[in-house]
Every structure is written in structure tokens, then in C-alpha cells.
C-alpha atoms as a PDB file:
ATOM      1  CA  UNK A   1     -38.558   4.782  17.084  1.00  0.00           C
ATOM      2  CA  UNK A   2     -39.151   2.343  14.614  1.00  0.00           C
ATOM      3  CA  UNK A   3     -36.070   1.253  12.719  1.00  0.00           C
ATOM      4  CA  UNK A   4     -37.697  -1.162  10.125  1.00  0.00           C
ATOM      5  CA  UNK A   5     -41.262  -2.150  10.353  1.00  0.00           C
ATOM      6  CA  UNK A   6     -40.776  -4.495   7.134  1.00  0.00           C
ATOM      7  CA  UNK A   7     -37.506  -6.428   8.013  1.00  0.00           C
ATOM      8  CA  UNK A   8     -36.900  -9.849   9.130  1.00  0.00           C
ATOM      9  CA  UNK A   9     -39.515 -12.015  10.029  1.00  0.00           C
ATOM     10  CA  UNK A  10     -39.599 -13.088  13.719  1.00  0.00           C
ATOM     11  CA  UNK A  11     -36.116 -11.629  14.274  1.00  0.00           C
ATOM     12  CA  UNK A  12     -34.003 -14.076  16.622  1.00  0.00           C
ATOM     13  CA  UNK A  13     -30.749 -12.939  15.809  1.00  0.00           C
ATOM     14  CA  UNK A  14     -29.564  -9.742  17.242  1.00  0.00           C
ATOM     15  CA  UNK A  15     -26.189  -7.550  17.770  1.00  0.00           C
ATOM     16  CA  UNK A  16     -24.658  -4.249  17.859  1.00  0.00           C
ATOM     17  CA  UNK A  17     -21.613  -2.781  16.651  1.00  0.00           C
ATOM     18  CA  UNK A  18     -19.545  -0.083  15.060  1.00  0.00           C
ATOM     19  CA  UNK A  19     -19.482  -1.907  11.399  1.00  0.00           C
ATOM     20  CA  UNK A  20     -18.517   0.856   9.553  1.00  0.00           C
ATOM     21  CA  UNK A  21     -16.262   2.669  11.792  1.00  0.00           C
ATOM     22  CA  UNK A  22     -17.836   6.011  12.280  1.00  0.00           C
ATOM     23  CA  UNK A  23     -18.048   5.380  15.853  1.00  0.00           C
ATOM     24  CA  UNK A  24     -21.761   5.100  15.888  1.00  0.00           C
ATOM     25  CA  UNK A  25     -23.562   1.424  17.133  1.00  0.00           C
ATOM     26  CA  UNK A  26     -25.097   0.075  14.127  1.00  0.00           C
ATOM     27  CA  UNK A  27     -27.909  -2.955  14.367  1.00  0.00           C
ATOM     28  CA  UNK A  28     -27.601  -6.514  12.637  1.00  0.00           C
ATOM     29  CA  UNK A  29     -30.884  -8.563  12.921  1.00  0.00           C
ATOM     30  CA  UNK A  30     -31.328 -12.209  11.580  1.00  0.00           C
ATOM     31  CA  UNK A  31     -35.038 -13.232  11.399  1.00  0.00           C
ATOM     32  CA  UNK A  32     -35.655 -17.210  12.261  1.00  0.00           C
ATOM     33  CA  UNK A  33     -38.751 -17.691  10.005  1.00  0.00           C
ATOM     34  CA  UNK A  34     -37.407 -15.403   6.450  1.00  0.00           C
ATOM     35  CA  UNK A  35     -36.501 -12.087   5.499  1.00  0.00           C
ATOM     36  CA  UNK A  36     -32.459 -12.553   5.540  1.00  0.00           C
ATOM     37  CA  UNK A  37     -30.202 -10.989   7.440  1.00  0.00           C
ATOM     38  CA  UNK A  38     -29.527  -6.999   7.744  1.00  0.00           C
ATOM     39  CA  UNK A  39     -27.623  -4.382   8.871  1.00  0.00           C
ATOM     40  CA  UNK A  40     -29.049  -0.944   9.594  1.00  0.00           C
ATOM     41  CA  UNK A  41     -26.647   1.453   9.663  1.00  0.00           C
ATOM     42  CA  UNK A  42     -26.871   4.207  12.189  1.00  0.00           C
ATOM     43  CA  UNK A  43     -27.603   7.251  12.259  1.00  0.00           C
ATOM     44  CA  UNK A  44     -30.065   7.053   9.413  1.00  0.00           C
ATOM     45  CA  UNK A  45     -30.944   3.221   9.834  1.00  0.00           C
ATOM     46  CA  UNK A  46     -29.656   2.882   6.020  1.00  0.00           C
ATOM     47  CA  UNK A  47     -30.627  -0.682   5.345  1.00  0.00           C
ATOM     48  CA  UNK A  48     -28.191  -3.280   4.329  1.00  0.00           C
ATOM     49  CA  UNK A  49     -29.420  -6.845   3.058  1.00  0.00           C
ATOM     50  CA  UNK A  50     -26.364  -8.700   4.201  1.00  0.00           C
ATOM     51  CA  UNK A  51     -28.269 -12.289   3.019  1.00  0.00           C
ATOM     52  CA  UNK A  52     -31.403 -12.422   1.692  1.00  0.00           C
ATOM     53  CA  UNK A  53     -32.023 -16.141   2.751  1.00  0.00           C
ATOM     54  CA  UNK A  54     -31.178 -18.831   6.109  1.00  0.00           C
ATOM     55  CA  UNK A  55     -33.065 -18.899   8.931  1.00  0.00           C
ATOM     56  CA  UNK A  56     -31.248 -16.900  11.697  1.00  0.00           C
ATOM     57  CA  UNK A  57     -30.703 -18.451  15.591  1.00  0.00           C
ATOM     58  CA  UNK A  58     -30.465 -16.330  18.181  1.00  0.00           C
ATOM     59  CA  UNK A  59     -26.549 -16.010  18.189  1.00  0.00           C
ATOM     60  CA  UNK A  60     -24.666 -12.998  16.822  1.00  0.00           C
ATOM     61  CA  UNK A  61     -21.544 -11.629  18.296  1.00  0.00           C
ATOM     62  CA  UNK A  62     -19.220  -8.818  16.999  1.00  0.00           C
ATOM     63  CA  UNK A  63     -15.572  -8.130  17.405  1.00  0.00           C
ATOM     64  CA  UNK A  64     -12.171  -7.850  15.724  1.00  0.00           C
ATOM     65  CA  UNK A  65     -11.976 -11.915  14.710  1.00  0.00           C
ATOM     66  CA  UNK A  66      -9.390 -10.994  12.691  1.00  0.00           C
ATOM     67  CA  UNK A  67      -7.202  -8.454  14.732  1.00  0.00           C
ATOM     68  CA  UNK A  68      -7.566  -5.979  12.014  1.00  0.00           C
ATOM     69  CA  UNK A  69      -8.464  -3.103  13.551  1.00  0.00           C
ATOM     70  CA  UNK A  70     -12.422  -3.336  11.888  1.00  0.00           C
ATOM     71  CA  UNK A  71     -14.989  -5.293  14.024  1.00  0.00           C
ATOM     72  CA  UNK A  72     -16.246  -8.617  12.058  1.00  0.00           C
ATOM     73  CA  UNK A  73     -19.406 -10.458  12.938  1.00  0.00           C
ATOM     74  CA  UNK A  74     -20.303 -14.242  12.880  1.00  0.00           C
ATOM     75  CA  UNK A  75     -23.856 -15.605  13.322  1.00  0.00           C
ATOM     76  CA  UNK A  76     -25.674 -18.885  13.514  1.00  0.00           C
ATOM     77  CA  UNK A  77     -27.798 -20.378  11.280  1.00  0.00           C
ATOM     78  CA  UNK A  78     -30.222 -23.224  11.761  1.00  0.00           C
ATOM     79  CA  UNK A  79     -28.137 -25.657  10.088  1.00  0.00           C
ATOM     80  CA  UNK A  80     -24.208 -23.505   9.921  1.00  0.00           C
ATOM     81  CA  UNK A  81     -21.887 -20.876  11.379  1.00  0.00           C
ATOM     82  CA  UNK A  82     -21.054 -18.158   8.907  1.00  0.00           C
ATOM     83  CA  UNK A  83     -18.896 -15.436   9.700  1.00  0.00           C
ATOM     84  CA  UNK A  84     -17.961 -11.490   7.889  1.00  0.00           C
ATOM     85  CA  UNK A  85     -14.885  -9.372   7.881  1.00  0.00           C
ATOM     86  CA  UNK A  86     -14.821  -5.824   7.385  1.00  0.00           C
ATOM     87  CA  UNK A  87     -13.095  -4.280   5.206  1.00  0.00           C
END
């Protein structure tokens, strides 16, 4: 199955999660040399440019940050940590 064959370049950063809340695992995928960050949204892999610039390190991790009852995500940069809640 191929979920994207034109999405981030060299893709480092990498997570799953329920972002959305349907209870299906969706994909977020941070490439280190361009192309942004994403989030493909399962079950149809519905692309979502979440940033179209930074170079992406290999750390993303998802989970409630916020104790909201939606699961948030925070990745790494090269140079910064940046962080998303769900609404």
C-alpha cells in the first residue's frame, strides 16, 4: 500500500494516532530534507499539510498534552519544539 508516493522528502519524523477521533490510527510524517509536515488521515489517507516548511527530526509523539480528552502531537524540528492541540 502506498499512502503518498509524493510527500515529504526523506521522512524522519514519524507517529501514529487517533487525531480526529474516529477511532482509526491516522499517520503524521515530517520529512528532514523539505516537503513539510502531514497528516494522512485514515481510512482514505486524506492528506493534511499541517506545515509546509522546517526540516523534521526524527521525534514525534502523540497523546492528550492537554488532558482534554483529544490526543495532541508535538514534534522536533532541527532548530525548535513545536507542539498541536486538537480541537
Amino acid at each position: 500500500m502506498v499512502v503518498d508516493d509524493h510527500g515529504p522528502v526523506d521522512p524522519w519524523g514519524k507517529s501514529v494516532g487517533d487525531l480526529n477521533g474516529d477511532g482509526l490510527v491516522d499517520l503524521i510524517v515530517g520529512g528532514s530534507q523539505s516537503g513539510g509536515l502531514m497528516w494522512y488521515q485514515n481510512p482514505t489517507w486524506q492528506t493534511h499539510v499541517v506545515r509546509k516548511s522546517d526540516q523534521w527530526s526524527t521525534d514525534h509523539e502523540t497523546a492528550d498534552v492537554d488532558d482534554d480528552g483529544d490526543l495532541d502531537w508535538v514534534a522536533l524540528t532541527k532548530t525548535a519544539l513545536v507542539g498541536w492541540r486538537m480541537a
